[in-house]
C-alpha atoms as a PDB file:
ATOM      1  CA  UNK A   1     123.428  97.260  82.202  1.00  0.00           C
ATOM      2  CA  UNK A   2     122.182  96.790  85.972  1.00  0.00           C
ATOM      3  CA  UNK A   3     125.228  98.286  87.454  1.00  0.00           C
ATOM      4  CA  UNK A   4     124.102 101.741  85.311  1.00  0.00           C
ATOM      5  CA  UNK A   5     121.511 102.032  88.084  1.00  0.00           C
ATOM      6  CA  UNK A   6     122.732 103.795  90.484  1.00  0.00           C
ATOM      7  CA  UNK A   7     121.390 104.615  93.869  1.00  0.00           C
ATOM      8  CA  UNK A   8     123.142 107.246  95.485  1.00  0.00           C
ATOM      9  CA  UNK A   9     124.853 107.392  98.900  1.00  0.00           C
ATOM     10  CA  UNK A  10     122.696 108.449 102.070  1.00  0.00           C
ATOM     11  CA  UNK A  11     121.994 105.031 104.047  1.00  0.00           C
ATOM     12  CA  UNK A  12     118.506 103.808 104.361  1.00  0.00           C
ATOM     13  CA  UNK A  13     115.968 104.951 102.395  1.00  0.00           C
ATOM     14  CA  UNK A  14     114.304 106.650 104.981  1.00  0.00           C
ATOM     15  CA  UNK A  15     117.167 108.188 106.887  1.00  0.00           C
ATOM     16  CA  UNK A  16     117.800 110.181 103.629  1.00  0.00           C
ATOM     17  CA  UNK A  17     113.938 110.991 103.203  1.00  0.00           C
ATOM     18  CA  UNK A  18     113.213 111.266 106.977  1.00  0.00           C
ATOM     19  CA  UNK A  19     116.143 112.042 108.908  1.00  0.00           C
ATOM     20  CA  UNK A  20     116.966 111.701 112.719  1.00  0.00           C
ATOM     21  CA  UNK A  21     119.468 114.102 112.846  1.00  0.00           C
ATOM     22  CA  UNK A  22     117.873 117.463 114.298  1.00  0.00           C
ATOM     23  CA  UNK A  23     115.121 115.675 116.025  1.00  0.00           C
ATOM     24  CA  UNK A  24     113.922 115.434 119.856  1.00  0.00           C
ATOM     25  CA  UNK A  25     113.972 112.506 121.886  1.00  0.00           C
ATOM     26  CA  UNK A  26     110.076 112.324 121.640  1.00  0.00           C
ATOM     27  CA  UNK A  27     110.186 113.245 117.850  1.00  0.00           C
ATOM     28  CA  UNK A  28     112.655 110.169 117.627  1.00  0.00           C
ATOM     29  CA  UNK A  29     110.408 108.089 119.782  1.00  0.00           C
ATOM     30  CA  UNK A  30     107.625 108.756 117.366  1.00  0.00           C
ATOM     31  CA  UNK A  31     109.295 108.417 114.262  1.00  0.00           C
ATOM     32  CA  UNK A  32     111.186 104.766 115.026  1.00  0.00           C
ATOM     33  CA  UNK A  33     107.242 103.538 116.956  1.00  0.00           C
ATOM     34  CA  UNK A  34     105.539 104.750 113.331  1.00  0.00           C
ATOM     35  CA  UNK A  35     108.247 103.195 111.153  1.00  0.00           C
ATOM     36  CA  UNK A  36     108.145  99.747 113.267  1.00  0.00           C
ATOM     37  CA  UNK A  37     104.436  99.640 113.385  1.00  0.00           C
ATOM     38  CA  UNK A  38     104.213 100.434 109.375  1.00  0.00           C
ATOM     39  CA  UNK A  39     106.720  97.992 109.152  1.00  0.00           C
ATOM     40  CA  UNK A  40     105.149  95.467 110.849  1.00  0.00           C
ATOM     41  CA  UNK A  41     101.508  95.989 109.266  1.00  0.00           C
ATOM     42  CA  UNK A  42     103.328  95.321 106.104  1.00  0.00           C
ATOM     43  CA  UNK A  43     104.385  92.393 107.195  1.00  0.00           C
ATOM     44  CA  UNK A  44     101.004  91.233 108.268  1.00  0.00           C
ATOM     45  CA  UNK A  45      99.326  92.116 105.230  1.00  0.00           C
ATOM     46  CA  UNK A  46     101.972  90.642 103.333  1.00  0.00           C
ATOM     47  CA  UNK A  47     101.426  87.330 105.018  1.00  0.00           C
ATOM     48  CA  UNK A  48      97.464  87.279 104.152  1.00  0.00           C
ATOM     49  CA  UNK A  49      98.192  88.013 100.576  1.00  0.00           C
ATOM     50  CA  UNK A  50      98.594  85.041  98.535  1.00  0.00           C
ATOM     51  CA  UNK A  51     100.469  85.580  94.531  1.00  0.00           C
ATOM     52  CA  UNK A  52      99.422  82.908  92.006  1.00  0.00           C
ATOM     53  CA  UNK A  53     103.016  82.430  90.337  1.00  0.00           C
ATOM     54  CA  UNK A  54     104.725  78.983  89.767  1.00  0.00           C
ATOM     55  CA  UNK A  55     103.057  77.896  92.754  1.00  0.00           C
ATOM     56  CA  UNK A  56     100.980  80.124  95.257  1.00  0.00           C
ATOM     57  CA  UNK A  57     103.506  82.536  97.010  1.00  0.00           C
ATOM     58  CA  UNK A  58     103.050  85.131  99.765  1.00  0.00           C
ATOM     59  CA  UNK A  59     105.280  88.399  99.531  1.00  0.00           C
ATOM     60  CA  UNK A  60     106.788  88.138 103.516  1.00  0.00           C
ATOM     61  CA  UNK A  61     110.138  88.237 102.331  1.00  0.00           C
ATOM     62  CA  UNK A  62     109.768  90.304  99.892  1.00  0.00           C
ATOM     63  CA  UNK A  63     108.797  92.892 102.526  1.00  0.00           C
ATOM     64  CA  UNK A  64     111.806  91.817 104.982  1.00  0.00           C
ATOM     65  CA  UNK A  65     113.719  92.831 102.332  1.00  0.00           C
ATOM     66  CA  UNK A  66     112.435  95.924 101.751  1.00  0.00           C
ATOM     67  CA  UNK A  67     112.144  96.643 105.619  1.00  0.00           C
ATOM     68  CA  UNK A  68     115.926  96.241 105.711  1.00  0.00           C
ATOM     69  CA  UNK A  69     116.711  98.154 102.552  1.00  0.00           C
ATOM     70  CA  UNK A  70     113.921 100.849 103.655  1.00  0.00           C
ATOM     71  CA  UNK A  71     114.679 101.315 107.709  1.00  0.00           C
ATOM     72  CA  UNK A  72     118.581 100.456 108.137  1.00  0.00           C
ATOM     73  CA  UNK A  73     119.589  97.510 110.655  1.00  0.00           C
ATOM     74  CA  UNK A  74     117.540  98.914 113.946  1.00  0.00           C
ATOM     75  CA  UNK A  75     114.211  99.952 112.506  1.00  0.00           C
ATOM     76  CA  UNK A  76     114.163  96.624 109.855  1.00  0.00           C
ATOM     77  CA  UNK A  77     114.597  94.403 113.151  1.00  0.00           C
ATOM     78  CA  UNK A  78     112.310  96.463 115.183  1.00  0.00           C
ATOM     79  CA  UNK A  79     109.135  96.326 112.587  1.00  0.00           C
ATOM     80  CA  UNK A  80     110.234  92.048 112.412  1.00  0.00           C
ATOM     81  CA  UNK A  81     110.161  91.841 115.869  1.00  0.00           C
ATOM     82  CA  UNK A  82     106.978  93.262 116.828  1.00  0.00           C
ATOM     83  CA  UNK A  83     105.171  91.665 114.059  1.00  0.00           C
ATOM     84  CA  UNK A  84     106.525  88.226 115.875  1.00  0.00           C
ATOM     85  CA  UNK A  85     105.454  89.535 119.096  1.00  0.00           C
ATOM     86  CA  UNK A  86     101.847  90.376 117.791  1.00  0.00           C
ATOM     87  CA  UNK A  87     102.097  86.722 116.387  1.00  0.00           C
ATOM     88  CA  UNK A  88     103.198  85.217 120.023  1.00  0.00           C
ATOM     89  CA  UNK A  89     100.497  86.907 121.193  1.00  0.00           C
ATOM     90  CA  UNK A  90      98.070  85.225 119.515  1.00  0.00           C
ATOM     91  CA  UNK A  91      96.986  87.612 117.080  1.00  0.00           C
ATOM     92  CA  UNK A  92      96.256  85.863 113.512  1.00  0.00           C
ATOM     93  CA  UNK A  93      99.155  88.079 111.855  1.00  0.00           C
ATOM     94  CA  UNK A  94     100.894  84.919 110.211  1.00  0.00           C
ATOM     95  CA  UNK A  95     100.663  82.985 106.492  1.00  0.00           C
ATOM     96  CA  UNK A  96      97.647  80.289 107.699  1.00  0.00           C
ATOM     97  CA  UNK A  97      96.252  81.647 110.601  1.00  0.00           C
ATOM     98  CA  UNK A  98      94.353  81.140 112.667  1.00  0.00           C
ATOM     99  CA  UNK A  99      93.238  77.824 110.613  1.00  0.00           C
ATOM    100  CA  UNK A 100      97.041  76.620 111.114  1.00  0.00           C
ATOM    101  CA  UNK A 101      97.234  77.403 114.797  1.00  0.00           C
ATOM    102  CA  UNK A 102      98.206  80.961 116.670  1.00  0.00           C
ATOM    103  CA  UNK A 103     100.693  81.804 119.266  1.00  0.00           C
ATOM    104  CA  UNK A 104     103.616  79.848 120.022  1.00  0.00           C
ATOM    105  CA  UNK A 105     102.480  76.937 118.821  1.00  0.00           C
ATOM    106  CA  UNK A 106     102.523  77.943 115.304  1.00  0.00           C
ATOM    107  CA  UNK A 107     105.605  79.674 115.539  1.00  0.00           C
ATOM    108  CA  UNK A 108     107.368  76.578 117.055  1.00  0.00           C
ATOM    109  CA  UNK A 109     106.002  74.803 114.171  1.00  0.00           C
ATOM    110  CA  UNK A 110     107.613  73.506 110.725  1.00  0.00           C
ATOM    111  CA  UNK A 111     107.494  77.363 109.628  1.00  0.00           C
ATOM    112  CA  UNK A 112     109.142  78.832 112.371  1.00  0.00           C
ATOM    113  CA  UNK A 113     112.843  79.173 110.920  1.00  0.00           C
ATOM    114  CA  UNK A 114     111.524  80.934 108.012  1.00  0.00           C
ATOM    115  CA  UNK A 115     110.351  83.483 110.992  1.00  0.00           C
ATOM    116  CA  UNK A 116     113.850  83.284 112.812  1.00  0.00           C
ATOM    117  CA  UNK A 117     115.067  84.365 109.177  1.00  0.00           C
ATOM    118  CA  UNK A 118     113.210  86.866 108.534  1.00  0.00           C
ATOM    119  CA  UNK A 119     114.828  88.996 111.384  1.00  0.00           C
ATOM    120  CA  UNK A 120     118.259  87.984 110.778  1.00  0.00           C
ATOM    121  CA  UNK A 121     117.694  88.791 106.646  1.00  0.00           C
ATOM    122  CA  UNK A 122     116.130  91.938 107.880  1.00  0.00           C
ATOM    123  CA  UNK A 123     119.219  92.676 110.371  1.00  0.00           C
ATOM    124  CA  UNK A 124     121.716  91.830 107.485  1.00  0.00           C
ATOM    125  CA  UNK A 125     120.384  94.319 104.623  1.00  0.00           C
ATOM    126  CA  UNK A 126     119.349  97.078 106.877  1.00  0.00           C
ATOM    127  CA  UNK A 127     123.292  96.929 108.517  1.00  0.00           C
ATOM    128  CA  UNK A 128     124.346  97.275 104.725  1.00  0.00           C
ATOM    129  CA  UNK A 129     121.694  99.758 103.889  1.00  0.00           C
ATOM    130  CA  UNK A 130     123.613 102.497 106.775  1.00  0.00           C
ATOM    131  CA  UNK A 131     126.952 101.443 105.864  1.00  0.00           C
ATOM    132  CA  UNK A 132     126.103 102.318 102.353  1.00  0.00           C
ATOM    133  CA  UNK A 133     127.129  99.314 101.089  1.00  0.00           C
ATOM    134  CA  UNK A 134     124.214  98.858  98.954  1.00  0.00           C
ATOM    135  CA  UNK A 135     124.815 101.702  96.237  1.00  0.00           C
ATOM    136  CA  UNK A 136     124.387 100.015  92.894  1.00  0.00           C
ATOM    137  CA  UNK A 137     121.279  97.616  91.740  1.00  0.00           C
ATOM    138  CA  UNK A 138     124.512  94.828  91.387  1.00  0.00           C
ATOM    139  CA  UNK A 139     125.273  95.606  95.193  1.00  0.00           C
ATOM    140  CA  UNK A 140     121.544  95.901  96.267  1.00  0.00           C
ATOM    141  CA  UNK A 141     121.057  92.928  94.558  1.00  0.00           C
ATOM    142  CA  UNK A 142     123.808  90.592  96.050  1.00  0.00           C
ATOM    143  CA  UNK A 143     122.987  91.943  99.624  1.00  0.00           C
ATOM    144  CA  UNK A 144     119.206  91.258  99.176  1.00  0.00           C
ATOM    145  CA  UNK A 145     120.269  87.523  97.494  1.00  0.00           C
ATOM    146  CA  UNK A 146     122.029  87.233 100.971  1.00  0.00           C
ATOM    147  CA  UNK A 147     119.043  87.956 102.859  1.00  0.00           C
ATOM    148  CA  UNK A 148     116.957  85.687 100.886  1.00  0.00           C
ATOM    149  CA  UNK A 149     119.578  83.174 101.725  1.00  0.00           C
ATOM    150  CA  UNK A 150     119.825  83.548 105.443  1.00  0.00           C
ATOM    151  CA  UNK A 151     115.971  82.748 105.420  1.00  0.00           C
ATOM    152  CA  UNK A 152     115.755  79.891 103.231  1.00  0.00           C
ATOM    153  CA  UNK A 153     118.702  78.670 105.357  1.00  0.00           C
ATOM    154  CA  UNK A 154     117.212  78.855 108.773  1.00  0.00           C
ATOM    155  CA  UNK A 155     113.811  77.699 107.667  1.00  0.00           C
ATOM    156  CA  UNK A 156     115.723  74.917 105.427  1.00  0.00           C
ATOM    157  CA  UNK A 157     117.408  73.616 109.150  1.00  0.00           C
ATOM    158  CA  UNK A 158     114.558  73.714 111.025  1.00  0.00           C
ATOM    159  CA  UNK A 159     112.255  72.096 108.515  1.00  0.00           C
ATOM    160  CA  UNK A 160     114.496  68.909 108.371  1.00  0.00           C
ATOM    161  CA  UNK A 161     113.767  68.193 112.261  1.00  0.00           C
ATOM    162  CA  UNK A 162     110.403  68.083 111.417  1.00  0.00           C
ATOM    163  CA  UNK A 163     110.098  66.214 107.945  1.00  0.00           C
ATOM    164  CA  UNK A 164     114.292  65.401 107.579  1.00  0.00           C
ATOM    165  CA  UNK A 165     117.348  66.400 105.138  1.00  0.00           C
ATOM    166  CA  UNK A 166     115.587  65.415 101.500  1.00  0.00           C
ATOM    167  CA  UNK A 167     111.644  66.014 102.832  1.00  0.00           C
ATOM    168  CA  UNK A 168     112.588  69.422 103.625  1.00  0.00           C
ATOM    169  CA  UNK A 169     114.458  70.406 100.645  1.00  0.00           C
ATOM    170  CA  UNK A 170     111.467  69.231  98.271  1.00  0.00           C
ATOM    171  CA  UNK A 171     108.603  70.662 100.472  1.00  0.00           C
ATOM    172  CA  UNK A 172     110.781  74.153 101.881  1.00  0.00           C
ATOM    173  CA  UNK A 173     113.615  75.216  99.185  1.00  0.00           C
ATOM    174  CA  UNK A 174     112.828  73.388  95.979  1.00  0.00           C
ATOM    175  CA  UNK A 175     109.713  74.743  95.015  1.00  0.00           C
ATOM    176  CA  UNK A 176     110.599  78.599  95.301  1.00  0.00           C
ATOM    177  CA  UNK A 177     113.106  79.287  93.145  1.00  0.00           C
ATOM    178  CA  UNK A 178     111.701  81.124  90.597  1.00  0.00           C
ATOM    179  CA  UNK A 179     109.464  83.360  93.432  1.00  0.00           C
ATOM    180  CA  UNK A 180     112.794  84.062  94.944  1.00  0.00           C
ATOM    181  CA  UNK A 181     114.456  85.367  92.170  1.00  0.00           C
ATOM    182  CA  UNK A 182     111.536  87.377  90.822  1.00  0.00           C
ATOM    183  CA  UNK A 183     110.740  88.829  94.597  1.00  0.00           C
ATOM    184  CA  UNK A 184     114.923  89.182  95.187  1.00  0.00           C
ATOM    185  CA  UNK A 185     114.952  91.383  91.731  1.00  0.00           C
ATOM    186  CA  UNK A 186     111.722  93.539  92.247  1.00  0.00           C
ATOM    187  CA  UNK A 187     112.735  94.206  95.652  1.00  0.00           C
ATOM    188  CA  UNK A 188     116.216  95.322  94.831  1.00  0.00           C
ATOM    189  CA  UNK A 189     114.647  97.245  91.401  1.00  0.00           C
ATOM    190  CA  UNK A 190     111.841  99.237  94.087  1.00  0.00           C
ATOM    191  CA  UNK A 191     114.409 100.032  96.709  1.00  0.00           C
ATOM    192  CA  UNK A 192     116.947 101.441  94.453  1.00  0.00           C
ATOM    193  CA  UNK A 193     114.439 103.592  92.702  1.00  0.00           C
ATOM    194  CA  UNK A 194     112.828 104.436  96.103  1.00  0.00           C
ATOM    195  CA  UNK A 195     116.523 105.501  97.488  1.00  0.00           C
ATOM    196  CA  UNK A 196     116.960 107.571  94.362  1.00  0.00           C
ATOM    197  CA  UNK A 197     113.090 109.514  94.714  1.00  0.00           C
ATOM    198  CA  UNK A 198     114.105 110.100  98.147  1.00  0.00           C
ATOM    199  CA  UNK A 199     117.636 111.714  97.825  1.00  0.00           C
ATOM    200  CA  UNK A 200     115.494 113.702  95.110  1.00  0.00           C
ATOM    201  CA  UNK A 201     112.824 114.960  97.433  1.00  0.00           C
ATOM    202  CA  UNK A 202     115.778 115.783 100.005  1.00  0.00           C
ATOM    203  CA  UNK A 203     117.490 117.902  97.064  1.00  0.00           C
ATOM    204  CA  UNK A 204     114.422 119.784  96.423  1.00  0.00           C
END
């Protein structure tokens, strides 16, 4: 039944509905600083916004998926990174702060592989998203899984040198299951149906 949902070919989402081709240097400039900054602010928000599911649950990776799926490989990474540079510079932009710490501190702390994760996850689906790699829900779905995966992963490894193997399993993996399936599955269900209203638009 999923793989009936198709998303047609084009890249990211926004390269079909915005694209670079035909564009200035400035224009360009403009477009990838709006898109990273958009990005970012998502990310931010996302971070303050707490969902009572199983357990309470913020929606960051839900965003770095979408950022990936939404603004290829460059523009995914870009909107990451500067939301971890606003964070290294002390601005309260993280889950928990400032009452958990700010700056470098925090991001140094138990949390921070989730944060190294986030870019990599981000990096990952957005490189799939402009090979067009991600044209079904199925696909969409396995690449986002992936990306879910690279950040439990990293934040999984560096958890354990703070709380070891069996701490950090029970306290960083164990309880999110069912939020990662349910985020992994509404992420890949809004992209594809984003990618498919914005190769309509473009048809128009």
């Amino acid at each position: 039944m999923l793989d009936m949902v198709a998303a047609p070919p084009g890249g990211a989402i926004f390269d079909i509905l915005w694209p670079r081709s035909g564009q200035g240097a400035p224009a360009r400039l403009a477009r990838g600083l709006g898109l990273a900054m958009a990005g970012a602010l998502a990310l931010t928000l996302s971070a303050k916004a707490q969902v009572p599911l199983f357990i309470p649950i913020t929606l960051q990776s839900l965003v770095v998926l979408l950022l990936g799926g939404l603004l290829g490989a460059r523009l995914g990474l870009a909107s990451v990174m500067l939301y971890l540079g606003e964070g290294a510079a002390n601005l309260p932009v993280f889950a928990g702060t400032p009452e958990k710490g700010l700056g470098l501190a925090y991001m140094m702390g138990p949390t921070g592989g989730y944060l190294v994760g986030f870019a990599l996850a981000a990096l990952l689906i957005g490189y799939a998203a402009d090979r067009r790699l991600d044209g079904t829900l199925w696909r969409r779905l396995l690449v986002m899984s992936l990306g879910h995966l690279v950040i439990f992963a990293f934040g999984y490894a560096w958890l354990v040198q703070f709380v070891g193997y069996d701490k950090a399993w029970l306290l960083g993996v164990a309880p999110f299951y069912a939020a990662t399936v349910i985020k992994t599955l509404l992420a890949a269900l809004l992209a594809t149906g984003l990618c498919r209203g914005a190769a309509l638009l473009r048809g128009l």
